[in-house]
C-alpha atoms as a PDB file:
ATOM      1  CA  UNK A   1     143.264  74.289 -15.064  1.00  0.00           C
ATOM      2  CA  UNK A   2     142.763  70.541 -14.039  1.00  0.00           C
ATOM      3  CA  UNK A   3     143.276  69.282 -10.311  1.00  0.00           C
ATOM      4  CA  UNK A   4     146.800  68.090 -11.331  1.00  0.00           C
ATOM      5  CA  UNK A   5     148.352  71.558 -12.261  1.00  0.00           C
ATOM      6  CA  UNK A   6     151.863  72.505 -11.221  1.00  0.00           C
ATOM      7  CA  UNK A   7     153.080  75.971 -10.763  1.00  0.00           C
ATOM      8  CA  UNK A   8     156.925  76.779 -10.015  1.00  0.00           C
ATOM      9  CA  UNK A   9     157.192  79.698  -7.906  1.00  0.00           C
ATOM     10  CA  UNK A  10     161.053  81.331  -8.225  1.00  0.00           C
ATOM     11  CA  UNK A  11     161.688  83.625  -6.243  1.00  0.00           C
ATOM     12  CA  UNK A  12     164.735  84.509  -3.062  1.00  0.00           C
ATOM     13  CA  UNK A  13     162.970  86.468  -0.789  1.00  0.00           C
ATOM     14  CA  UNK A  14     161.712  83.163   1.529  1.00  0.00           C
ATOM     15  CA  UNK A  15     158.798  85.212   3.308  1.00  0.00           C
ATOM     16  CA  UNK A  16     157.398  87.031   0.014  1.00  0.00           C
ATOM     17  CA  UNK A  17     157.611  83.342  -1.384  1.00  0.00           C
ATOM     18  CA  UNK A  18     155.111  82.421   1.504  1.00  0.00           C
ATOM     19  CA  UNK A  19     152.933  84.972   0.847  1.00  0.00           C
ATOM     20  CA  UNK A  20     152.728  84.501  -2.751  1.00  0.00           C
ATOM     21  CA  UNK A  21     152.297  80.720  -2.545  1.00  0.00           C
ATOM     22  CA  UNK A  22     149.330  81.525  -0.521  1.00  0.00           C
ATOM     23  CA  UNK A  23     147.818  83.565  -2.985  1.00  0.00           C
ATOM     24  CA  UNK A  24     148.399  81.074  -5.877  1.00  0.00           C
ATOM     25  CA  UNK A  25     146.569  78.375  -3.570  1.00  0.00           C
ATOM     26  CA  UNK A  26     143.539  80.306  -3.562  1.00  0.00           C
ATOM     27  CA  UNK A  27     140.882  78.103  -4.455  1.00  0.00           C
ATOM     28  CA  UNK A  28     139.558  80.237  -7.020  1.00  0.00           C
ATOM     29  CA  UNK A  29     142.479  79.734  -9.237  1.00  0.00           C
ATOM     30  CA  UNK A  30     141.927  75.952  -9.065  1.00  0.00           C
ATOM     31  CA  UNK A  31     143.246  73.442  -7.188  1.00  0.00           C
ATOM     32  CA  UNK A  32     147.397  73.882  -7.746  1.00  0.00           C
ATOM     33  CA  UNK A  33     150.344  72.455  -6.468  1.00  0.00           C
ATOM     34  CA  UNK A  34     153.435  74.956  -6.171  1.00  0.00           C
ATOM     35  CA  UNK A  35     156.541  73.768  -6.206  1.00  0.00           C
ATOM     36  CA  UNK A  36     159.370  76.649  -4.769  1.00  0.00           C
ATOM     37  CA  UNK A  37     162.549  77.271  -6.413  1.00  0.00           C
ATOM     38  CA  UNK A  38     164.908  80.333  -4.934  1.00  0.00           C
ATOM     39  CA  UNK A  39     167.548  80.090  -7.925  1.00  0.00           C
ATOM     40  CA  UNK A  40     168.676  79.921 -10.912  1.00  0.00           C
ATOM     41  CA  UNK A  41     170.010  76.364  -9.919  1.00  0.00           C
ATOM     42  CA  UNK A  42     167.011  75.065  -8.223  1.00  0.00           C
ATOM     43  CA  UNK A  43     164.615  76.376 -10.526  1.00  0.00           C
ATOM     44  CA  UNK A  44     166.496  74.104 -13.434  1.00  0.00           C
ATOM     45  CA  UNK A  45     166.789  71.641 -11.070  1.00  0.00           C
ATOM     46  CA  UNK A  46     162.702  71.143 -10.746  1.00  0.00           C
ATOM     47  CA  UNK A  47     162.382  71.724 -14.716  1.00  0.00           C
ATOM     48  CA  UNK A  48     164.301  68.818 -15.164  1.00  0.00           C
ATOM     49  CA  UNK A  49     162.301  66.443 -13.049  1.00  0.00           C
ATOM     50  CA  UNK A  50     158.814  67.526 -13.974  1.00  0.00           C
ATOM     51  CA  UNK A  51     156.879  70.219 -16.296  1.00  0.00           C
ATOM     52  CA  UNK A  52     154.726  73.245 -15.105  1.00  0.00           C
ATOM     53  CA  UNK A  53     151.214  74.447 -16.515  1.00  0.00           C
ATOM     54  CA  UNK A  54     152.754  78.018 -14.700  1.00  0.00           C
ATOM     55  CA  UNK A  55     155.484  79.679 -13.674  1.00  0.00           C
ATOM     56  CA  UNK A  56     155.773  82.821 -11.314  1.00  0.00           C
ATOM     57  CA  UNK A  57     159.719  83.794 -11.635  1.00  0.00           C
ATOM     58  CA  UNK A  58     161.331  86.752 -10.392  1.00  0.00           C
ATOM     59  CA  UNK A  59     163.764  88.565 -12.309  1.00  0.00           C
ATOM     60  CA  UNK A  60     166.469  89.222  -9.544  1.00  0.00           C
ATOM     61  CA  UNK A  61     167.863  85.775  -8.333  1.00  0.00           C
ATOM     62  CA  UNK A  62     170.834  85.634  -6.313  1.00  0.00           C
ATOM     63  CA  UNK A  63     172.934  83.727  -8.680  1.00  0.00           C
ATOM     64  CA  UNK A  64     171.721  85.543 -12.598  1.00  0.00           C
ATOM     65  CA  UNK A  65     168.586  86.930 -14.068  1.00  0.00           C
ATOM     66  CA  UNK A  66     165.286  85.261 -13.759  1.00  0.00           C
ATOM     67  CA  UNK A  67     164.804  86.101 -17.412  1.00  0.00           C
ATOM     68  CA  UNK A  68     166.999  83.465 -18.463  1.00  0.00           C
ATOM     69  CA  UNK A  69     164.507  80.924 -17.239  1.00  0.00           C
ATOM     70  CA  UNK A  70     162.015  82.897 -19.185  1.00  0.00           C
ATOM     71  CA  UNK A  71     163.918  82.008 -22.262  1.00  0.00           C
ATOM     72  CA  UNK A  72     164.454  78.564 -21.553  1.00  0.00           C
ATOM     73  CA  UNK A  73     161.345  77.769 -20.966  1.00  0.00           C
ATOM     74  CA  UNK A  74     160.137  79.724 -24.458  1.00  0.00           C
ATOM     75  CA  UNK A  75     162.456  77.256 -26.259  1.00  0.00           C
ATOM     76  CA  UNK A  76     161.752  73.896 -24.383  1.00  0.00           C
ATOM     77  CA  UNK A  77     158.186  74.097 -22.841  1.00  0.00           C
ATOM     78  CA  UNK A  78     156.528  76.996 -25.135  1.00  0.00           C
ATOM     79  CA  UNK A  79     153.021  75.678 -23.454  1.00  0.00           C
ATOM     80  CA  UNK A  80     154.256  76.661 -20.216  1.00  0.00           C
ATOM     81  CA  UNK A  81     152.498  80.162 -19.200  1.00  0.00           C
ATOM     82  CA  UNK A  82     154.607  82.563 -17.077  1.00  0.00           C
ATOM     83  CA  UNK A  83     154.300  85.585 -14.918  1.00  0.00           C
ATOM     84  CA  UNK A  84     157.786  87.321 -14.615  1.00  0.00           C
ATOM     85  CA  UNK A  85     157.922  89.464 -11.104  1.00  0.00           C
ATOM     86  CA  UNK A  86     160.413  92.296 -10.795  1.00  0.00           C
ATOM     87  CA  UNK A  87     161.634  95.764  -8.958  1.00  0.00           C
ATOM     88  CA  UNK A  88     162.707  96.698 -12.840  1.00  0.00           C
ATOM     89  CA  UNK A  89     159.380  99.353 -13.722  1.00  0.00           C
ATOM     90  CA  UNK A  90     161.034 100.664 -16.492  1.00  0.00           C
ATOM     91  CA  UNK A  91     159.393  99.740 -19.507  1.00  0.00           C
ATOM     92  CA  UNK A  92     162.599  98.949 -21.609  1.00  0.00           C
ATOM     93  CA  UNK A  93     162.924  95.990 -19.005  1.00  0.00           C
ATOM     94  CA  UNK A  94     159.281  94.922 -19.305  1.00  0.00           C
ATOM     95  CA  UNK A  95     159.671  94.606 -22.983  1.00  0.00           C
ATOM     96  CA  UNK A  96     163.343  92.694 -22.348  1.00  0.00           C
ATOM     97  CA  UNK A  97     161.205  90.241 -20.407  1.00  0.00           C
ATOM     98  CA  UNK A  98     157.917  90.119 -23.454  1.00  0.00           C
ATOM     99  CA  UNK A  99     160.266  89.721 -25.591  1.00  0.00           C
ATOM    100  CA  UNK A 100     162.019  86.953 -23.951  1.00  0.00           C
ATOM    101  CA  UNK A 101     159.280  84.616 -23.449  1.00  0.00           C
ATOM    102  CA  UNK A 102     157.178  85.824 -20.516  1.00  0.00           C
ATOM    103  CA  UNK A 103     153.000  86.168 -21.298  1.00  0.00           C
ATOM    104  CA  UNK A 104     152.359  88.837 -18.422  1.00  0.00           C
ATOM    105  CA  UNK A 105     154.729  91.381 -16.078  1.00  0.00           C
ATOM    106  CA  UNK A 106     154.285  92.251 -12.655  1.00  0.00           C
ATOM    107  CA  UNK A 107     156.238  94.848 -10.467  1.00  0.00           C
ATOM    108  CA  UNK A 108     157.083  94.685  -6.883  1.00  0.00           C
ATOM    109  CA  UNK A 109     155.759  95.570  -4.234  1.00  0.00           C
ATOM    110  CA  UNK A 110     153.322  92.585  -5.401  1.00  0.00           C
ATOM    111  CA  UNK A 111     149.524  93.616  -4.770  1.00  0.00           C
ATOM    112  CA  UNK A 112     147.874  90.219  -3.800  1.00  0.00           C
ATOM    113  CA  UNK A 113     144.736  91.333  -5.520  1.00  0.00           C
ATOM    114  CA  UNK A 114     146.154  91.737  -8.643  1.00  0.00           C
ATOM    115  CA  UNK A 115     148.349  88.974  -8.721  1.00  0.00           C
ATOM    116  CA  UNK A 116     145.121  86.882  -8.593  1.00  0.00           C
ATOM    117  CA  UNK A 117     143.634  88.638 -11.691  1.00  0.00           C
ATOM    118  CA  UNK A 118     147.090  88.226 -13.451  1.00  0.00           C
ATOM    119  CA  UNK A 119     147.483  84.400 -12.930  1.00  0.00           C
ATOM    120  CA  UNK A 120     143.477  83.555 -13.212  1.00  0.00           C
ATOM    121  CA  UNK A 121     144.114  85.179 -16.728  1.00  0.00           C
ATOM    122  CA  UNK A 122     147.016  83.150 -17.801  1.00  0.00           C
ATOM    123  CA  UNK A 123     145.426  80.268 -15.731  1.00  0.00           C
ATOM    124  CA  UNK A 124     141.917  80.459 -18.255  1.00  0.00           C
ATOM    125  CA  UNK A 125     144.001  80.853 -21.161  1.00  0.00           C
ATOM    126  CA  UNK A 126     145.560  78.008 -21.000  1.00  0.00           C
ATOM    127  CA  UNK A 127     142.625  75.997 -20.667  1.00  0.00           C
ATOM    128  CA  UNK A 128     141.103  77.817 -23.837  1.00  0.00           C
ATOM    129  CA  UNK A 129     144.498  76.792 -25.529  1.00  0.00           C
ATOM    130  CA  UNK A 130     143.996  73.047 -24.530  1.00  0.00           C
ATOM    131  CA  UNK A 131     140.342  73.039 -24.896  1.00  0.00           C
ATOM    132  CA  UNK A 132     140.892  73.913 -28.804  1.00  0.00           C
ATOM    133  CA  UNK A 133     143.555  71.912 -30.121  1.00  0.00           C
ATOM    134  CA  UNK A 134     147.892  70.723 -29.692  1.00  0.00           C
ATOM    135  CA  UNK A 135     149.852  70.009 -32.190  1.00  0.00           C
ATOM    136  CA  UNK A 136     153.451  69.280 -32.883  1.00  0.00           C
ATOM    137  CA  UNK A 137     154.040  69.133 -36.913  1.00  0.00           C
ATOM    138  CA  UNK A 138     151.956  66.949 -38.390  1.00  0.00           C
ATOM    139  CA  UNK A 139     150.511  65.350 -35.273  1.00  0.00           C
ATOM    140  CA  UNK A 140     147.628  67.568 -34.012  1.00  0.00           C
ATOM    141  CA  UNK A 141     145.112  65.967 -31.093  1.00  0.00           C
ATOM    142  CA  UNK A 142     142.013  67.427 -30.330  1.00  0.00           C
ATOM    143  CA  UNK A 143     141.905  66.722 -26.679  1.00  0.00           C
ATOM    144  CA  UNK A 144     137.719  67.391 -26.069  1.00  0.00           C
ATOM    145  CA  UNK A 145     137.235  64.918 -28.641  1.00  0.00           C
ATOM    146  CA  UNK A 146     139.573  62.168 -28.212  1.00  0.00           C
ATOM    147  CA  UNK A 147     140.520  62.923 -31.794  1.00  0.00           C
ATOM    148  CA  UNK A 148     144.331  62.469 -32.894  1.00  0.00           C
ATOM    149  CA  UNK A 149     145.350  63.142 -36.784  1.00  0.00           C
ATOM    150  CA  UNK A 150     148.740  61.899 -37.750  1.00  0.00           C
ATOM    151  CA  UNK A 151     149.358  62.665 -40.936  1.00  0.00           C
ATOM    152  CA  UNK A 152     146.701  61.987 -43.439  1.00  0.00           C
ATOM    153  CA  UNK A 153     145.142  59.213 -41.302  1.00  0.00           C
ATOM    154  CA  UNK A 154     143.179  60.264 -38.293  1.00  0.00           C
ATOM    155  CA  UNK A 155     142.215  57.772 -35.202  1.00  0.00           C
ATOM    156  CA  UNK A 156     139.868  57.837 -32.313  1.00  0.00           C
ATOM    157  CA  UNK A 157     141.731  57.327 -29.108  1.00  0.00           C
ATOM    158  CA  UNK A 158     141.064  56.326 -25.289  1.00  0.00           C
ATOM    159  CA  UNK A 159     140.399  58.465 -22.642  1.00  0.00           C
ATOM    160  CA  UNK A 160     144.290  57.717 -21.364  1.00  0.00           C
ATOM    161  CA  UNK A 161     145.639  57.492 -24.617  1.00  0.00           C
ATOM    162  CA  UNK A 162     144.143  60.895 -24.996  1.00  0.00           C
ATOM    163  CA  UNK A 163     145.495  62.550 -21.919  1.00  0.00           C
ATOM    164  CA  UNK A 164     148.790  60.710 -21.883  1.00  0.00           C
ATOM    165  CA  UNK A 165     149.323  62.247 -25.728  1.00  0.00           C
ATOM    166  CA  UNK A 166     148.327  65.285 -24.511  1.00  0.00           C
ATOM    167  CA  UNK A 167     151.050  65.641 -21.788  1.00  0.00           C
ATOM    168  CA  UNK A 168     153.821  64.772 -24.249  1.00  0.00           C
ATOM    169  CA  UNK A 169     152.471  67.194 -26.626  1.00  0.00           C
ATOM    170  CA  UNK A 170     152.153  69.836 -24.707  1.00  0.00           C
ATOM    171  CA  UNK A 171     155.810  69.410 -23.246  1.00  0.00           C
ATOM    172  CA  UNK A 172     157.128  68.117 -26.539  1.00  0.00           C
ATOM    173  CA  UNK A 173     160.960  67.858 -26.508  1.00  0.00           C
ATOM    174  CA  UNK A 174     161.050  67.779 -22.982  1.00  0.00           C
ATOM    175  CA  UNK A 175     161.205  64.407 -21.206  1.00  0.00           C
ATOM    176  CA  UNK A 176     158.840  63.633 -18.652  1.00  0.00           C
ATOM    177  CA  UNK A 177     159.687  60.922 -16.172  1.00  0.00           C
ATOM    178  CA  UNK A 178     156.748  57.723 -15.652  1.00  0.00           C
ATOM    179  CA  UNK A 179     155.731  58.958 -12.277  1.00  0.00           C
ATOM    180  CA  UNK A 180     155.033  62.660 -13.016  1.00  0.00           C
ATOM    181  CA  UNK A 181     153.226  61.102 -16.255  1.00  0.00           C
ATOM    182  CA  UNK A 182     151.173  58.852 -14.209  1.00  0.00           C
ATOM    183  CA  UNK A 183     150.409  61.639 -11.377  1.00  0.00           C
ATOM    184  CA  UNK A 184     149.391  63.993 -14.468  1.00  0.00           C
ATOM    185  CA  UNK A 185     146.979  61.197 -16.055  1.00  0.00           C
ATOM    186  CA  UNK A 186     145.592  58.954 -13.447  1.00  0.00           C
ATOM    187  CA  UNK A 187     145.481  62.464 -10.606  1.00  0.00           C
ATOM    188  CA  UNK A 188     143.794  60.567  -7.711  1.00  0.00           C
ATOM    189  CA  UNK A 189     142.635  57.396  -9.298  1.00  0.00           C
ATOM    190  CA  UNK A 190     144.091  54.349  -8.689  1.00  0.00           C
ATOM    191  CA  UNK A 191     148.160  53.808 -10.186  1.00  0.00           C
ATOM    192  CA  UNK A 192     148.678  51.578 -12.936  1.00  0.00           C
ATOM    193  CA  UNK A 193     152.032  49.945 -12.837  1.00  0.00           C
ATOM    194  CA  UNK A 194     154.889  50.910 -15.547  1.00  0.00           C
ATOM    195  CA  UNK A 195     153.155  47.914 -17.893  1.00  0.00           C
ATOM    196  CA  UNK A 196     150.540  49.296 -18.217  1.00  0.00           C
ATOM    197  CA  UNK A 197     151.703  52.762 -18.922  1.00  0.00           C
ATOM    198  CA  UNK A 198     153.864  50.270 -21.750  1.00  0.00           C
ATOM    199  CA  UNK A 199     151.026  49.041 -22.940  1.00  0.00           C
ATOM    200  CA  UNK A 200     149.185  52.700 -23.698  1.00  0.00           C
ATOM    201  CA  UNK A 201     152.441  53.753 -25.274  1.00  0.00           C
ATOM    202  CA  UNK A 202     152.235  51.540 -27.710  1.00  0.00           C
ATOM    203  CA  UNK A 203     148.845  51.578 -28.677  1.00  0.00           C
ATOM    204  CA  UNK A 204     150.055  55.604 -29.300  1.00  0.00           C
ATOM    205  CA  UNK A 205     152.281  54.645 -31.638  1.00  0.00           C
ATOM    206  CA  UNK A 206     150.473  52.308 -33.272  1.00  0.00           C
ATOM    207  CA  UNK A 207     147.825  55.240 -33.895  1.00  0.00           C
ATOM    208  CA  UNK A 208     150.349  57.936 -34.562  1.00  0.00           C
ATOM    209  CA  UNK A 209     151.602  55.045 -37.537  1.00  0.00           C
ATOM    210  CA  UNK A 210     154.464  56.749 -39.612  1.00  0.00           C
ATOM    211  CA  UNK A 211     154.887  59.469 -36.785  1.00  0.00           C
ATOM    212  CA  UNK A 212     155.483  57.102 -34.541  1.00  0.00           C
ATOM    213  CA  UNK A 213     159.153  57.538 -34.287  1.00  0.00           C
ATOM    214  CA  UNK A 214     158.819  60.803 -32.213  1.00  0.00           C
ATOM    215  CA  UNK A 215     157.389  59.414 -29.440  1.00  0.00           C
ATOM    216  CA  UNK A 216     160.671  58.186 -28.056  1.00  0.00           C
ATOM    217  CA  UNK A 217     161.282  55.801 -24.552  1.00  0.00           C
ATOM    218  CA  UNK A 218     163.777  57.085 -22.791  1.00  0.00           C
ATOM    219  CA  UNK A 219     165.357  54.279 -21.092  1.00  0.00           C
ATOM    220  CA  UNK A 220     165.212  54.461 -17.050  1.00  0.00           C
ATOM    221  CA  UNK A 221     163.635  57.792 -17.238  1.00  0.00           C
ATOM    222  CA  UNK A 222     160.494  58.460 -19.092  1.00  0.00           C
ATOM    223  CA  UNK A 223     159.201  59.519 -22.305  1.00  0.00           C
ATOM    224  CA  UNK A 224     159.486  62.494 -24.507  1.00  0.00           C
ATOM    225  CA  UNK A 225     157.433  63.513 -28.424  1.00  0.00           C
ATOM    226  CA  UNK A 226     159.855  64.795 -30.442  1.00  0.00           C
ATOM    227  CA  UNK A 227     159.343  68.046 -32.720  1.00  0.00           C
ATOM    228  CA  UNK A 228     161.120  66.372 -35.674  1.00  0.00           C
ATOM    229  CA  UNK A 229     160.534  63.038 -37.359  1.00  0.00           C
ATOM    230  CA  UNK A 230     163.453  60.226 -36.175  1.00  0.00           C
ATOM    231  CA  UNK A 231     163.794  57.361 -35.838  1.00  0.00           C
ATOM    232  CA  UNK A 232     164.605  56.528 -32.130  1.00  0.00           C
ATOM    233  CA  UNK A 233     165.221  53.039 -30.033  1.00  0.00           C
ATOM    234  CA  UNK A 234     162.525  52.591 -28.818  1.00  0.00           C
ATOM    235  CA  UNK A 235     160.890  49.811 -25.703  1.00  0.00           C
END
């Protein structure tokens, strides 16, 4: 995973959460930021502002089952990898949770070791996912190459163009505001202003020609690539 990844870590139990946020900032996962949720609330609450590479959710929340987070994120973020923790062993409930969404299972008490081997296993197949190919209907980008074919006509984009697309495609459906897009593409390099960001967004479109209606602006927020063609206001 890239220096920019962002893991949501759900889970109630405040000093287990410590612990486990120090395992998942083990440098030999990659450099990751966690961001803590310890509800059902506040775990929709950080979906909303920004998307996750990860997520580590326990099933037992104080206010519903972790699972339906699991399911949520299945439908809106399928690129999103997650790690469901639980007290449930029985294996009825570990298929519940497959079945809902969740890649890998993990019963409590949590062994540290194997936690590690758990997430650096989701964490390298997700890069063999992105390191092949995304695609969202008839849009498919080829992120190693640069290469994006919309369609029947296929284009050679920028670096940015390339990594912005990328981020939209991967979280396609969702919105994702201009500063968590910027933080995702530019990481530690210098910030461009919302102009510029503009400016590759329309050189997208202009590339993605008769798909470019699914790349929609949403006004005062951010943008967000639509599964289905429509055609949307856009800036």
């Amino acid at each position: 995973m890239t220096t920019s990844s962002l893991i949501l870590l759900v889970e109630d139990d405040l000093t287990l959460a410590s612990s486990l946020k120090i395992a998942i900032s083990d440098p030999a996962l990659g450099k990751l930021k966690v961001k803590l949720a310890s509800s059902l609330e506040t775990a929709y609450q950080e979906l909303e502002l920004r998307s996750f590479e990860l997520a580590v959710i326990d099933r037992v929340l104080p206010d519903g089952d972790g699972l339906e987070i699991v399911e949520y994120l299945a439908d809106v973020a399928p690129a999103t990898k997650v790690l469901v923790l639980t007290q449930k062993r029985e294996v009825a409930e570990r298929i519940e949770g497959l079945a809902g969404g969740a890649d890998d299972y993990l019963a409590k008490p949590v062994d540290v070791r194997e936690l590690k081997l758990r997430l650096k296993r989701l964490t390298t197949s997700y890069k063999l996912v992105a390191a092949q190919y995304l695609q969202v209907g008839d849009v498919c980008l080829y992120p190693d190459q640069g290469k994006l074919v919309s369609g029947e006509v296929s284009a050679q984009l920028r670096r940015r163009e390339s990594q912005i697309l990328g981020c939209l495609l991967s979280h396609h459906d969702r919105v994702i505001s201009r500063p968590d897009l910027i933080d995702r593409v530019w990481r530690g390099d210098e910030l461009p202003s919302n102009t510029t960001l503009d400016v590759y967004v329309r050189r997208l479109r202009i590339h993605l020609g008769s798909h470019s209606g699914q790349l929609e602006t949403v006004r005062g927020y951010g943008y967000r690539f639509n599964s289905l063609r429509e055609d949307k206001t856009r800036r």
